[in-house]
N, C-alpha and C. Protein backbone atom coordinates (compact mmCIF):
# COMPACT_ATOMS: atom_id res chain seq x y z
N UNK A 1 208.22 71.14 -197.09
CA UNK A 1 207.44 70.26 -196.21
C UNK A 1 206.08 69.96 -196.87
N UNK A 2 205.49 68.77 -197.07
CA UNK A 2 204.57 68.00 -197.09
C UNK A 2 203.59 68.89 -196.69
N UNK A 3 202.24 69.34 -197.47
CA UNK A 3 200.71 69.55 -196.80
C UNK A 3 200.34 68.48 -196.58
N UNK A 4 199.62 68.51 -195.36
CA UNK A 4 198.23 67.88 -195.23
C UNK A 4 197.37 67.32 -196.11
N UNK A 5 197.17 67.92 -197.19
CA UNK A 5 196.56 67.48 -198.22
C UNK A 5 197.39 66.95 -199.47
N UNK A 6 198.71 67.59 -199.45
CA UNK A 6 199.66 66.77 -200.28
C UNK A 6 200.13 65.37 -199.64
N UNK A 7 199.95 65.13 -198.74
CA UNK A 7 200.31 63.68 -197.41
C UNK A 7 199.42 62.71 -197.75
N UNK A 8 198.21 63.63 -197.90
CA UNK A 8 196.76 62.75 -198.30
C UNK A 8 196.84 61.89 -199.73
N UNK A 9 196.69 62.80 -200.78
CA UNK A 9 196.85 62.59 -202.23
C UNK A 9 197.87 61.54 -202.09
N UNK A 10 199.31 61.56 -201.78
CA UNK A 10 199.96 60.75 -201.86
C UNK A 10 199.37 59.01 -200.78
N UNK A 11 198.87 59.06 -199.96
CA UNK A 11 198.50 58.37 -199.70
C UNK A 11 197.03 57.33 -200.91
N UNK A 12 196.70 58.40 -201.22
CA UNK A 12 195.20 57.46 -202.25
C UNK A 12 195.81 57.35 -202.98
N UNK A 13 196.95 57.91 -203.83
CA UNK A 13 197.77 57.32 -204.93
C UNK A 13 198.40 56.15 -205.05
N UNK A 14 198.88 56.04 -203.78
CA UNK A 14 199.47 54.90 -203.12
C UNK A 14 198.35 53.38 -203.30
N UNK A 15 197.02 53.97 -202.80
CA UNK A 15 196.21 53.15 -202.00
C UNK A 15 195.69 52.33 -203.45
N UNK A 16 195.31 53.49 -204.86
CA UNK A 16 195.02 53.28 -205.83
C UNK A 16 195.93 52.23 -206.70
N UNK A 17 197.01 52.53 -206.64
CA UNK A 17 197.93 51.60 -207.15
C UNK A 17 197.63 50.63 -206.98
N UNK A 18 198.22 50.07 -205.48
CA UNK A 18 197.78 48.79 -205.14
C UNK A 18 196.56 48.13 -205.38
N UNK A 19 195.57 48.78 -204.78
CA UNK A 19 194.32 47.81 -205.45
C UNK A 19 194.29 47.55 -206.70
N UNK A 20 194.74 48.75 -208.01
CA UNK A 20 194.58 48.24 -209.42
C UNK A 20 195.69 47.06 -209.68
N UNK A 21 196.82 46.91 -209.08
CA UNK A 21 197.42 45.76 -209.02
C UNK A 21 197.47 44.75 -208.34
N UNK A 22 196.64 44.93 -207.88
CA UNK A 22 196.17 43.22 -207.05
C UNK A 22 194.57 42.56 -207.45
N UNK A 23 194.12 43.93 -208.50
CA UNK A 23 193.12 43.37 -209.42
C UNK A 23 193.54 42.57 -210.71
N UNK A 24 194.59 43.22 -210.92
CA UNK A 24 195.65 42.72 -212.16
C UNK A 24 196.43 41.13 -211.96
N UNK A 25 196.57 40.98 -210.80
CA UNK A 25 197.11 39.75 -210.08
C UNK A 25 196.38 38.89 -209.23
N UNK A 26 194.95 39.03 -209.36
CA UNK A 26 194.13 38.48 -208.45
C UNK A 26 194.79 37.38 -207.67
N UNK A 27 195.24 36.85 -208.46
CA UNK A 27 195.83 35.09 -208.08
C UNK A 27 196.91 35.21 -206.46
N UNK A 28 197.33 36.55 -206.43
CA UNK A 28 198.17 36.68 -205.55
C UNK A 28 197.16 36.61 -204.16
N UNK A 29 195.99 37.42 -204.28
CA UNK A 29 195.26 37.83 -203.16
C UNK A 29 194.56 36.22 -202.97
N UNK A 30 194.35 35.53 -204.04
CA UNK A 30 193.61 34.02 -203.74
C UNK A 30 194.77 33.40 -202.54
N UNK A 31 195.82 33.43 -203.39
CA UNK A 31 196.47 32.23 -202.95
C UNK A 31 197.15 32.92 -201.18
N UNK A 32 197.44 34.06 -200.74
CA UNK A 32 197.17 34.61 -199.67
C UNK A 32 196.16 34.51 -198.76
N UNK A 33 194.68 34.37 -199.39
CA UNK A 33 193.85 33.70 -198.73
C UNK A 33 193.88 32.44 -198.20
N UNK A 34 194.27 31.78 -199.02
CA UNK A 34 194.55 30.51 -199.10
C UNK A 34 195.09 30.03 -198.18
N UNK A 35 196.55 30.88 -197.99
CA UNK A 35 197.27 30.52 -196.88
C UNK A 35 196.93 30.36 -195.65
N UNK A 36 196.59 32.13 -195.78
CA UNK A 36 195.96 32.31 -193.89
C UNK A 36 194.88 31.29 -193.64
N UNK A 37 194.23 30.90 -194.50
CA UNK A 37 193.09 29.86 -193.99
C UNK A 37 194.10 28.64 -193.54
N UNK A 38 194.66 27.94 -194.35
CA UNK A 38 195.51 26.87 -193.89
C UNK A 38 196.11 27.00 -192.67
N UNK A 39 196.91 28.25 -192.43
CA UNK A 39 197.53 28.67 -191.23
C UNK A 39 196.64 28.88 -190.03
N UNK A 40 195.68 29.02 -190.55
CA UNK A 40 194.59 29.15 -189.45
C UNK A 40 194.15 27.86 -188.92
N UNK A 41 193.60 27.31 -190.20
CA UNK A 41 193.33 25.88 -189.80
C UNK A 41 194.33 25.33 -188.50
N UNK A 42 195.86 25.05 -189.48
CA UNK A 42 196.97 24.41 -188.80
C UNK A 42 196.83 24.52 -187.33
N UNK A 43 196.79 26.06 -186.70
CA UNK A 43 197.04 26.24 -185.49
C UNK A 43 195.72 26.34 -184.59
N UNK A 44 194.60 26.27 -185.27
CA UNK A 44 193.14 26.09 -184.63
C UNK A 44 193.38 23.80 -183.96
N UNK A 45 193.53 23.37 -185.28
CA UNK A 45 193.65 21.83 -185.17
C UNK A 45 194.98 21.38 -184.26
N UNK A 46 196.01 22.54 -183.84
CA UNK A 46 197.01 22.08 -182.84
C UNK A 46 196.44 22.11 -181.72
N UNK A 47 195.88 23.66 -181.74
CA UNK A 47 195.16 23.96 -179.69
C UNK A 47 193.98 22.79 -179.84
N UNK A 48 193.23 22.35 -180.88
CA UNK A 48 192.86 21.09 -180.15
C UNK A 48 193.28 20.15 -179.53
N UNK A 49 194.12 19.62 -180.99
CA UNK A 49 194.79 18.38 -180.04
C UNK A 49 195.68 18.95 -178.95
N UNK A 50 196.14 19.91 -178.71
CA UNK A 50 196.84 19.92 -177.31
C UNK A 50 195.76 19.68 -176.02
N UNK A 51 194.66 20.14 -176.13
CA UNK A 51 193.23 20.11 -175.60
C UNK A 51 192.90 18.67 -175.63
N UNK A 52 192.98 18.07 -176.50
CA UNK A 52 192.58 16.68 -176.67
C UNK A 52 193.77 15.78 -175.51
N UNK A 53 195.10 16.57 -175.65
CA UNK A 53 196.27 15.52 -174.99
C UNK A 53 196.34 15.89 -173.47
N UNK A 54 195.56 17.42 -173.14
CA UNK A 54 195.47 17.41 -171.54
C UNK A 54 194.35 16.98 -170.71
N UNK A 55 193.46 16.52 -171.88
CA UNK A 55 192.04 15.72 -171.56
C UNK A 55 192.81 14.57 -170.68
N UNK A 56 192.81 14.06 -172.12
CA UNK A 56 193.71 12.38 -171.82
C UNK A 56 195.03 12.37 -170.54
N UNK A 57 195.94 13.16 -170.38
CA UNK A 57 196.37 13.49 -169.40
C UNK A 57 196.09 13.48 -167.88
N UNK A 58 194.97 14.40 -168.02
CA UNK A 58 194.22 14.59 -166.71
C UNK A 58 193.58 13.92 -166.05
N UNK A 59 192.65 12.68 -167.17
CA UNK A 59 191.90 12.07 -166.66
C UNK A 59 192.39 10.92 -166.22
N UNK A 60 193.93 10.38 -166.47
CA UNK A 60 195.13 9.28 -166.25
C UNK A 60 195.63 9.78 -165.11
N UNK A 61 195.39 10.90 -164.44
CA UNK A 61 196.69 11.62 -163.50
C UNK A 61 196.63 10.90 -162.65
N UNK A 62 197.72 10.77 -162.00
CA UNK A 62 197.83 9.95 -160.63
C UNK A 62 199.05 9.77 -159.90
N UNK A 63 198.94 10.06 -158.71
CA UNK A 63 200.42 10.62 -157.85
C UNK A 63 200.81 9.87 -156.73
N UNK A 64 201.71 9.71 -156.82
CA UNK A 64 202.19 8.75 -155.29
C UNK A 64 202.73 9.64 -154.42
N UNK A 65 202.77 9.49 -153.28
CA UNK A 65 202.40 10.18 -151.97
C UNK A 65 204.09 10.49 -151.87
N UNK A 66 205.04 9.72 -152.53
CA UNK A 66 206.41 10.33 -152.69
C UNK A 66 206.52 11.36 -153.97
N UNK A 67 205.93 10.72 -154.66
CA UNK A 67 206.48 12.12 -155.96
C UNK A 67 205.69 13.58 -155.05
N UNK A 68 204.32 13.68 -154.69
CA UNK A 68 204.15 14.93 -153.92
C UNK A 68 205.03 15.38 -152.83
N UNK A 69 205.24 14.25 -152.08
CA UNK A 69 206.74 15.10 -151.12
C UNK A 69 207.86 15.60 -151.83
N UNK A 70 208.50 15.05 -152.74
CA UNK A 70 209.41 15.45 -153.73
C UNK A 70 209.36 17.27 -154.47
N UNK A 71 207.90 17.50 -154.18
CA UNK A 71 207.90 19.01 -154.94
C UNK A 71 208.22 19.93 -154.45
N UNK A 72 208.42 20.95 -155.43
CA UNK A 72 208.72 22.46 -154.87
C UNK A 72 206.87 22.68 -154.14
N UNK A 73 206.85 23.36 -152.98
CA UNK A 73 205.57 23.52 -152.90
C UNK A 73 204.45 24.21 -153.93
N UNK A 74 205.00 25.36 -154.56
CA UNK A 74 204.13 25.55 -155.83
C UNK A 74 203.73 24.53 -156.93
N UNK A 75 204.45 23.73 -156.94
CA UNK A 75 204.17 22.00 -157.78
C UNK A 75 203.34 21.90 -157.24
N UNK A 76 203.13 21.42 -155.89
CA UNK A 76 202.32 20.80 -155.35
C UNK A 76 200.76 21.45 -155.70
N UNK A 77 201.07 22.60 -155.10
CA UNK A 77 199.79 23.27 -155.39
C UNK A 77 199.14 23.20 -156.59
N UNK A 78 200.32 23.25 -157.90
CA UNK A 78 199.47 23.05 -159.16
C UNK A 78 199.24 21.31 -159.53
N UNK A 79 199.74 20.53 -158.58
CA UNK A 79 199.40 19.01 -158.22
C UNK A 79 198.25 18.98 -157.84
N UNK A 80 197.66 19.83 -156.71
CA UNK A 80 196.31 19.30 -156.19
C UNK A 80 195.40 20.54 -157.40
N UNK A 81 195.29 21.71 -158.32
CA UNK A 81 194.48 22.04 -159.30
C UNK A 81 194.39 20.69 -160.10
N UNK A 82 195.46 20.09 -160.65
CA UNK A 82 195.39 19.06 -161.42
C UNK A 82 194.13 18.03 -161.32
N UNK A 83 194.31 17.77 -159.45
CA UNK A 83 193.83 16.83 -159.18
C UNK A 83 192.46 17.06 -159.35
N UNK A 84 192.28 18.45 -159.14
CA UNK A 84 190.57 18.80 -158.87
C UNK A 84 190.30 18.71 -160.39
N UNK A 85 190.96 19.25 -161.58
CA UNK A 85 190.39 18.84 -163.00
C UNK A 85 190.27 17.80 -163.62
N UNK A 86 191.08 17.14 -162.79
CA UNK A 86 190.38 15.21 -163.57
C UNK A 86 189.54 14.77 -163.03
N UNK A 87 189.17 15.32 -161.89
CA UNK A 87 187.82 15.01 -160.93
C UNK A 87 186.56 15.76 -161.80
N UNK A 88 186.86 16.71 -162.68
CA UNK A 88 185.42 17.05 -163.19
C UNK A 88 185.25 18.83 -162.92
N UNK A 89 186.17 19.28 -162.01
CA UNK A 89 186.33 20.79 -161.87
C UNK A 89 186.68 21.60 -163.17
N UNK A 90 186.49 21.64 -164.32
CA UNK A 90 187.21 22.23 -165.54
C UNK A 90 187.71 23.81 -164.95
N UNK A 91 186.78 24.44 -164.31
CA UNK A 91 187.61 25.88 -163.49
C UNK A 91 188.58 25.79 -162.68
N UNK A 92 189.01 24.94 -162.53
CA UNK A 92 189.93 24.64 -161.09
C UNK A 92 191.13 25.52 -161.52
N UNK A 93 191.66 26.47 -160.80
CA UNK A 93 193.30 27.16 -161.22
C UNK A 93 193.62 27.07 -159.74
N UNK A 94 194.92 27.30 -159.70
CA UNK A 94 196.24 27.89 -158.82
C UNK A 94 196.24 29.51 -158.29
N UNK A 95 195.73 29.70 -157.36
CA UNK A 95 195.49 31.38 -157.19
C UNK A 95 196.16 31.87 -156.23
N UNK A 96 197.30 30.47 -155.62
CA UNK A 96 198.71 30.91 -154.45
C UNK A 96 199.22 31.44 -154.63
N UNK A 97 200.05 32.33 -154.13
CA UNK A 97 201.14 33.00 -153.96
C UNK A 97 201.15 34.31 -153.21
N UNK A 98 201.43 35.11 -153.21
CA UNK A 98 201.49 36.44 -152.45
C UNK A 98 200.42 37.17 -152.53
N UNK A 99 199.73 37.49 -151.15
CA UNK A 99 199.00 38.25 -150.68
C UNK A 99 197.51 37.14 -151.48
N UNK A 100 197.40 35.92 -151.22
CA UNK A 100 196.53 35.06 -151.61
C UNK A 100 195.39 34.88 -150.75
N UNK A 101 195.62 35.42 -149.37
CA UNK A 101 194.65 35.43 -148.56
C UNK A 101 193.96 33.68 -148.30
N UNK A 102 195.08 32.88 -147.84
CA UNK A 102 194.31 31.68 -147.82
C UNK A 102 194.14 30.85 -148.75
N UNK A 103 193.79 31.11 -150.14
CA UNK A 103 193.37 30.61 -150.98
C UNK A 103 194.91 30.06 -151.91
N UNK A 104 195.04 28.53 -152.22
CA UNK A 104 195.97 28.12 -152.86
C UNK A 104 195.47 27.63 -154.27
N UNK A 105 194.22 26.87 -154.50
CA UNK A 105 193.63 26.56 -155.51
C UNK A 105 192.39 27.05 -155.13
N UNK A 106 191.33 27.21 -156.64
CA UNK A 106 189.97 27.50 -156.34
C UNK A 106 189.30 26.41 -157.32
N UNK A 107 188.35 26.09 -157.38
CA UNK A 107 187.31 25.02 -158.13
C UNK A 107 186.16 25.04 -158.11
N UNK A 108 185.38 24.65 -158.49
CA UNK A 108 183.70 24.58 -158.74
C UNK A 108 183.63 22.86 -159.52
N UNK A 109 182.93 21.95 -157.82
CA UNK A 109 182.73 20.78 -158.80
C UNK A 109 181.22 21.02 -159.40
N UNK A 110 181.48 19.39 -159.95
CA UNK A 110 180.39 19.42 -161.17
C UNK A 110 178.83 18.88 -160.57
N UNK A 111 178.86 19.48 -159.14
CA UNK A 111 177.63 20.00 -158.61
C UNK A 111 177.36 21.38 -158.06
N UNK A 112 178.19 22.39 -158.63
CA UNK A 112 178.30 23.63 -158.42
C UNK A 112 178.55 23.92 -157.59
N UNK A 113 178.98 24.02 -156.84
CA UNK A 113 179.96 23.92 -155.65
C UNK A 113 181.06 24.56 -155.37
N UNK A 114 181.40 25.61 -154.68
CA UNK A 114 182.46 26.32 -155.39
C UNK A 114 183.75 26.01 -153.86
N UNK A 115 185.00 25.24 -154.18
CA UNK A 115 186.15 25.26 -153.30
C UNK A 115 187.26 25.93 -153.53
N UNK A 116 187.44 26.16 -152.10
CA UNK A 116 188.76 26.81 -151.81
C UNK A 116 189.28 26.18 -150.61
N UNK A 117 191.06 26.00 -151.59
CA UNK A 117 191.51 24.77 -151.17
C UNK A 117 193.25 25.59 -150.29
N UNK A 118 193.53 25.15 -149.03
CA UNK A 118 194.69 26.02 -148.64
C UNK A 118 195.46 25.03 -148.76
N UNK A 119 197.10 24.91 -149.08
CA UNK A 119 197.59 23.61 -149.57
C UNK A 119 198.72 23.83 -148.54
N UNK A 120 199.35 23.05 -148.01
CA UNK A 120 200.28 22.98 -146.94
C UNK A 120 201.37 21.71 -147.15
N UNK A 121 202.08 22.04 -147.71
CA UNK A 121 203.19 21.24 -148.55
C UNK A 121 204.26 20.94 -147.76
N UNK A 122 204.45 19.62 -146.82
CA UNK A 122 205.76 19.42 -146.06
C UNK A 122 206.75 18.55 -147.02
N UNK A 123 208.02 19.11 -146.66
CA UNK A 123 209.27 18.60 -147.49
C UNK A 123 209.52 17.08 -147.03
N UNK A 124 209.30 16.95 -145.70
CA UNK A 124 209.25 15.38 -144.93
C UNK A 124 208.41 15.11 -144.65
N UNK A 125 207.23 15.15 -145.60
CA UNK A 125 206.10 14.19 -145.45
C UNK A 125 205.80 14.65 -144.17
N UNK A 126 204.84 12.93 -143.81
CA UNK A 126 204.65 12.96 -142.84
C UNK A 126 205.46 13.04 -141.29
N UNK A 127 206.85 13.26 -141.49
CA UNK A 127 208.05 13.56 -140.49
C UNK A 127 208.25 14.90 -140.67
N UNK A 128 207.52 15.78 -140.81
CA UNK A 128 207.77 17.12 -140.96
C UNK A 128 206.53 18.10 -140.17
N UNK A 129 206.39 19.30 -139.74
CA UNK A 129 205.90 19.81 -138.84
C UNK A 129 204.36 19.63 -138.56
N UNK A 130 203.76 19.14 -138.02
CA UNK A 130 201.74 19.18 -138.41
C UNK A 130 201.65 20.68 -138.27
N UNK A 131 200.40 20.45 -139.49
CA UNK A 131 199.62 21.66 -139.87
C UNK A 131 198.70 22.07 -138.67
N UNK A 132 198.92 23.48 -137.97
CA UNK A 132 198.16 23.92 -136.93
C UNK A 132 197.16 24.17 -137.01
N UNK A 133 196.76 24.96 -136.02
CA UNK A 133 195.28 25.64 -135.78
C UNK A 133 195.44 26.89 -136.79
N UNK A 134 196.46 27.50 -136.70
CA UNK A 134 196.41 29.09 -137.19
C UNK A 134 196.44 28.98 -138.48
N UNK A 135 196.98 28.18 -139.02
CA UNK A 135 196.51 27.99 -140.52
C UNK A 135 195.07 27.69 -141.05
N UNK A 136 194.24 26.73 -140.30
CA UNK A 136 192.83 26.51 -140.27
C UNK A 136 191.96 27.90 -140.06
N UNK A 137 192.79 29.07 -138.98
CA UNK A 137 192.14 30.02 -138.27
C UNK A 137 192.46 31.18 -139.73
N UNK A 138 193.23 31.11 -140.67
CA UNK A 138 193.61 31.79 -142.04
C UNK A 138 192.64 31.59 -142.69
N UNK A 139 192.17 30.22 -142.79
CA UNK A 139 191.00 28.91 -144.04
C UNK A 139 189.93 29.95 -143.44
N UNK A 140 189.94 29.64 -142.32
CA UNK A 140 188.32 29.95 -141.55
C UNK A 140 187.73 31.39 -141.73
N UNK A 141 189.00 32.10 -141.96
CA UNK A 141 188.95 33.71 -141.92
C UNK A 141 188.39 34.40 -143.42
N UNK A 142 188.98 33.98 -144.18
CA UNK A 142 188.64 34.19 -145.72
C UNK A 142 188.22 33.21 -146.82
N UNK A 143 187.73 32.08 -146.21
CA UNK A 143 187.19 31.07 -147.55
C UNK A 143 185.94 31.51 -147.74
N UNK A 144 185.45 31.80 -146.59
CA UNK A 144 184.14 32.56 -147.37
C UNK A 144 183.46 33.55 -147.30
N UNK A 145 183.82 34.42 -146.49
CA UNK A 145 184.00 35.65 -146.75
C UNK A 145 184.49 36.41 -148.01
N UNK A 146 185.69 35.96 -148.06
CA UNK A 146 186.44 36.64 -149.51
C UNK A 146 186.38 35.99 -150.62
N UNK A 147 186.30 34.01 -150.56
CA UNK A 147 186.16 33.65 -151.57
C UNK A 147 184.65 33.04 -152.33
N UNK A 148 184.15 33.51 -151.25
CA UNK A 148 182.98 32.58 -151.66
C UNK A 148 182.46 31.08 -151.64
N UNK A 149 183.28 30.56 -150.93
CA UNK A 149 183.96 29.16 -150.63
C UNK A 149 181.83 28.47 -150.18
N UNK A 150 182.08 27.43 -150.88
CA UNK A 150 181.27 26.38 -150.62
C UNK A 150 181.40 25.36 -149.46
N UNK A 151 182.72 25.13 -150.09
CA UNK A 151 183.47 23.94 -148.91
C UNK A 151 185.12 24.52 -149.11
N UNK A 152 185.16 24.94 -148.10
CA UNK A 152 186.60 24.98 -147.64
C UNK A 152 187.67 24.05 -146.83
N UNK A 153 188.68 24.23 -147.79
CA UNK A 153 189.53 23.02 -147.15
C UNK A 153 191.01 22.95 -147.07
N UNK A 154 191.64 22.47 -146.09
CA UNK A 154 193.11 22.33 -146.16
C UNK A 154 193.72 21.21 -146.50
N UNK A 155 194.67 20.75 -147.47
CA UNK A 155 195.14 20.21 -147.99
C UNK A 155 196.76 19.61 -147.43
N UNK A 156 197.30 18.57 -146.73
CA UNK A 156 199.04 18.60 -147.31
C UNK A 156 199.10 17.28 -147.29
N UNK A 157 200.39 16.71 -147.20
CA UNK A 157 201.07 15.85 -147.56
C UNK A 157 201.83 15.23 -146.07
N UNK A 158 201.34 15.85 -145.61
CA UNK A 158 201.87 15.52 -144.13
C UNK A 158 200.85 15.42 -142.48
N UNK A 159 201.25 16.02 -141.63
CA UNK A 159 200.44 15.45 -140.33
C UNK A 159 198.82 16.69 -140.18
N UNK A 160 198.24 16.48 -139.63
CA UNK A 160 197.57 17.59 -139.03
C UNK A 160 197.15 17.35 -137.49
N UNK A 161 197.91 18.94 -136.72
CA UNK A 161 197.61 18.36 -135.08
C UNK A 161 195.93 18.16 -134.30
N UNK A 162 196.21 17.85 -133.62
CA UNK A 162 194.60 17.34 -133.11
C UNK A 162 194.02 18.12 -132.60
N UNK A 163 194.42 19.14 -132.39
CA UNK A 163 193.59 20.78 -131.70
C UNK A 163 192.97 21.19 -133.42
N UNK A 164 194.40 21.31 -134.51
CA UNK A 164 193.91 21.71 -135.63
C UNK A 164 192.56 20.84 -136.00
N UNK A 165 192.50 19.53 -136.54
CA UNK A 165 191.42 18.91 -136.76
C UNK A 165 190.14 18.59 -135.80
N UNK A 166 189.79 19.28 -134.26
CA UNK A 166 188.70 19.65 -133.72
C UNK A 166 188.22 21.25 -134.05
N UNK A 167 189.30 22.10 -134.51
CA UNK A 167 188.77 23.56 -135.07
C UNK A 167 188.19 23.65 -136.12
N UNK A 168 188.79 22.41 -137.05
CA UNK A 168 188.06 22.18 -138.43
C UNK A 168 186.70 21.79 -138.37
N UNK A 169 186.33 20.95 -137.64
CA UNK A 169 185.12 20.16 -137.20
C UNK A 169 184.12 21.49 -136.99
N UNK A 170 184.57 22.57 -136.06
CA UNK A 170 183.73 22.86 -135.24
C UNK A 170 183.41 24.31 -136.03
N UNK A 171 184.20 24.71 -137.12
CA UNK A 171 183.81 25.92 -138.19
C UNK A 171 183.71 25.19 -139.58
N UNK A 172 183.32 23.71 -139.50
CA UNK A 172 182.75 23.35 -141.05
C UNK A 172 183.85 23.11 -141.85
N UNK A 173 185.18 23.60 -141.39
CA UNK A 173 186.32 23.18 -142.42
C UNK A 173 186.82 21.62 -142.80
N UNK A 174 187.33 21.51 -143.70
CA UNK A 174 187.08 20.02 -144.51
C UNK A 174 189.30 19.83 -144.38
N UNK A 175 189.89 18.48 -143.53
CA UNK A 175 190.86 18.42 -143.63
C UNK A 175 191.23 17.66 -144.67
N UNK A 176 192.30 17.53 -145.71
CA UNK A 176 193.20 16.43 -146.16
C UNK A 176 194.07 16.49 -145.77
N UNK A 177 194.55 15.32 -144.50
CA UNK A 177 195.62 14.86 -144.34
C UNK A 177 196.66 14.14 -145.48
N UNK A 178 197.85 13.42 -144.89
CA UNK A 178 198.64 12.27 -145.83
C UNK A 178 197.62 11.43 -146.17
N UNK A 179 196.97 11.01 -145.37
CA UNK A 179 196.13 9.45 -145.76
C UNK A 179 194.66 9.62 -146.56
N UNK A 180 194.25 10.88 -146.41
CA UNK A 180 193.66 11.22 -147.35
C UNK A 180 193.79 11.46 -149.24
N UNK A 181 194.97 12.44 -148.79
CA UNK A 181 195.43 12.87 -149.74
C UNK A 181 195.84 11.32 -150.77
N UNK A 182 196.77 10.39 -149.92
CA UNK A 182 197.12 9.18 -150.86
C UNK A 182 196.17 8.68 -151.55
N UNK A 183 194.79 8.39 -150.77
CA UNK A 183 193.68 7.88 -151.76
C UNK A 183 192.66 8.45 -152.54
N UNK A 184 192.81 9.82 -152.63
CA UNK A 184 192.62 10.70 -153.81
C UNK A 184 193.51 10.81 -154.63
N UNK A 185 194.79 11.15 -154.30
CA UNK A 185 195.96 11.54 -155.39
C UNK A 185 196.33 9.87 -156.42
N UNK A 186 195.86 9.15 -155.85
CA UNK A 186 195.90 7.25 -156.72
C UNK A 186 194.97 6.95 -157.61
N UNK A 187 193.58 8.12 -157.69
CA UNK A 187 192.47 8.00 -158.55
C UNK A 187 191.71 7.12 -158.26
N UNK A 188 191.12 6.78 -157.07
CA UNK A 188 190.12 5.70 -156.72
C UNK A 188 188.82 6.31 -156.47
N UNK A 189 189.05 7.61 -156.06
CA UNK A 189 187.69 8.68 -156.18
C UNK A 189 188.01 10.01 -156.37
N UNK A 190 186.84 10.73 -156.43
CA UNK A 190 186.81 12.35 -156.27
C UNK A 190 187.05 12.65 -155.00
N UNK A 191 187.69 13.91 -154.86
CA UNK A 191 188.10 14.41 -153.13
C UNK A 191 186.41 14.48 -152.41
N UNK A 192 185.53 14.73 -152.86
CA UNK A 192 183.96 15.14 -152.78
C UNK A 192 183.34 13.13 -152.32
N UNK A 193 183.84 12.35 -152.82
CA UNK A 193 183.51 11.30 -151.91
C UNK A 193 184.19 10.64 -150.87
N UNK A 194 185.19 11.16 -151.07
CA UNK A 194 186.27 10.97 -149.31
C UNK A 194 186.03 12.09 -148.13
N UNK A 195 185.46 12.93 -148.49
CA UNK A 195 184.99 13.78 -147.46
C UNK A 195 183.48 13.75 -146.71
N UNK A 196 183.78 13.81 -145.48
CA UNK A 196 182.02 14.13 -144.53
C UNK A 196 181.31 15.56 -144.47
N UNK A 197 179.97 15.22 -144.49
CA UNK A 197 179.41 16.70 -143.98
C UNK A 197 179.64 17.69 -145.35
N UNK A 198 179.60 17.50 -146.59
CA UNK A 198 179.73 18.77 -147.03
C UNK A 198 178.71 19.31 -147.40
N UNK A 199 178.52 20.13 -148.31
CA UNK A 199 177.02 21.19 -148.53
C UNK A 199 176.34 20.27 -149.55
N UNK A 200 175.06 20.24 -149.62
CA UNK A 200 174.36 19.47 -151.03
C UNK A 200 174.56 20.16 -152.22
N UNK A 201 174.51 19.71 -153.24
CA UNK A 201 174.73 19.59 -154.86
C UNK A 201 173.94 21.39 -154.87
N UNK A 202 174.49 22.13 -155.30
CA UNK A 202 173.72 23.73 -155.88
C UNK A 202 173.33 23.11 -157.36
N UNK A 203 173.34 21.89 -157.78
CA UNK A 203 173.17 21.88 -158.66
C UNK A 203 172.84 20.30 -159.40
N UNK A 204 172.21 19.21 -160.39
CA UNK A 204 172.18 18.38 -160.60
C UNK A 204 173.69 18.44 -161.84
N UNK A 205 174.22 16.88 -162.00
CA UNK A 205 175.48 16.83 -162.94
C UNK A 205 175.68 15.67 -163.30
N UNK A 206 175.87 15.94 -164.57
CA UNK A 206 176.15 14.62 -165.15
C UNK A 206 176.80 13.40 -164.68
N UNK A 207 177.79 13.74 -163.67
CA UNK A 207 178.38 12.44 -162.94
C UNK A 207 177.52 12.04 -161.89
N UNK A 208 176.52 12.36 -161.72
CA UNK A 208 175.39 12.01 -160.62
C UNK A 208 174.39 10.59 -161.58
């Protein structure tokens, strides 16, 4: 069995070799350099342009009020993040799913502003169930409390009942109905100029 110190020796023997032969071959260690730089390059200049093609993407997006009924509801949800990043939100993610506490998307527009958005996705549109009170009474419970919510808001693709949209009124919550939603999701404005009453700018921004 191998010492410790015989394990060693064989290791710097090892270590010695190699370096005196890759002093002997310099050209090998150049052109290895060489590579990884290229390879580096290559895949530094792809994540741009992929960066460059979800710019251009995002800022074209635009949805008709059938392709959003058409989705799985998690689409949807990553439909309305979408929507908030061509509006100027670059933080905007998808933070739905289990044990989400309310929160389906989150964002910060580009007056600092920080939203949390609950998304309520009907399969029949507007022929499909209105969004209640108790879902608003979910929004109302943890947008800002837990999230920190600036402007909190509910989102779908379908009805909202009229008890729901006087509870919204009366705890500051911000609705998108269908008819909302259509003339944001078409790109004619930011969700932030189709809405009333929200908080002032935490901040001055370039789109101002």
């Amino acid at each position: 069995m191998l010492t410790v110190a015989g394990a060693a020796l064989i290791v710097i023997t090892l270590g010695v070799t190699v370096v005196n032969w890759l002093l002997a071959h310099w050209w090998v260690l150049v052109a290895g350099l060489v590579l990884a730089v290229l390879a580096g390059g290559g895949w530094l200049h792809q994540r741009r342009q992929q960066a460059r093609w979800e710019a251009v993407r995002v800022r074209g997006l635009r949805y008709a009020l059938a392709e959003l009924d058409a989705v799985h509801h998690a689409r949807f949800e990553e439909a309305i993040r979408d929507l908030m990043r061509r509006d100027g939100c670059r933080d905007a993610q998808r933070v739905g799913g289990g044990g989400d506490l309310g929160a389906d998307v989150t964002a910060t527009d580009p007056y600092g502003r920080r939203w949390v958005i609950q998304c309520k996705h009907r399969r029949n549109g507007a022929g499909g169930a209105a969004v209640g009170t108790p879902a608003l009474q979910v929004l109302n419970g943890t947008a800002r409390q837990v999230h920190g919510a600036d402007v909190a808001v509910i989102v779908t693709n379908g009805r909202v009942s009229a008890p729901a949209v006087t509870f919204a009124a009366q705890q500051r919550l911000h609705v998108v109905d269908r008819q909302v939603l259509g003339v944001w999701a078409s790109g004619a404005r930011p969700l932030w100029e189709l809405l009333e009453g929200l908080p002032p700018p935490r901040k001055q921004s370039a789109l101002s």
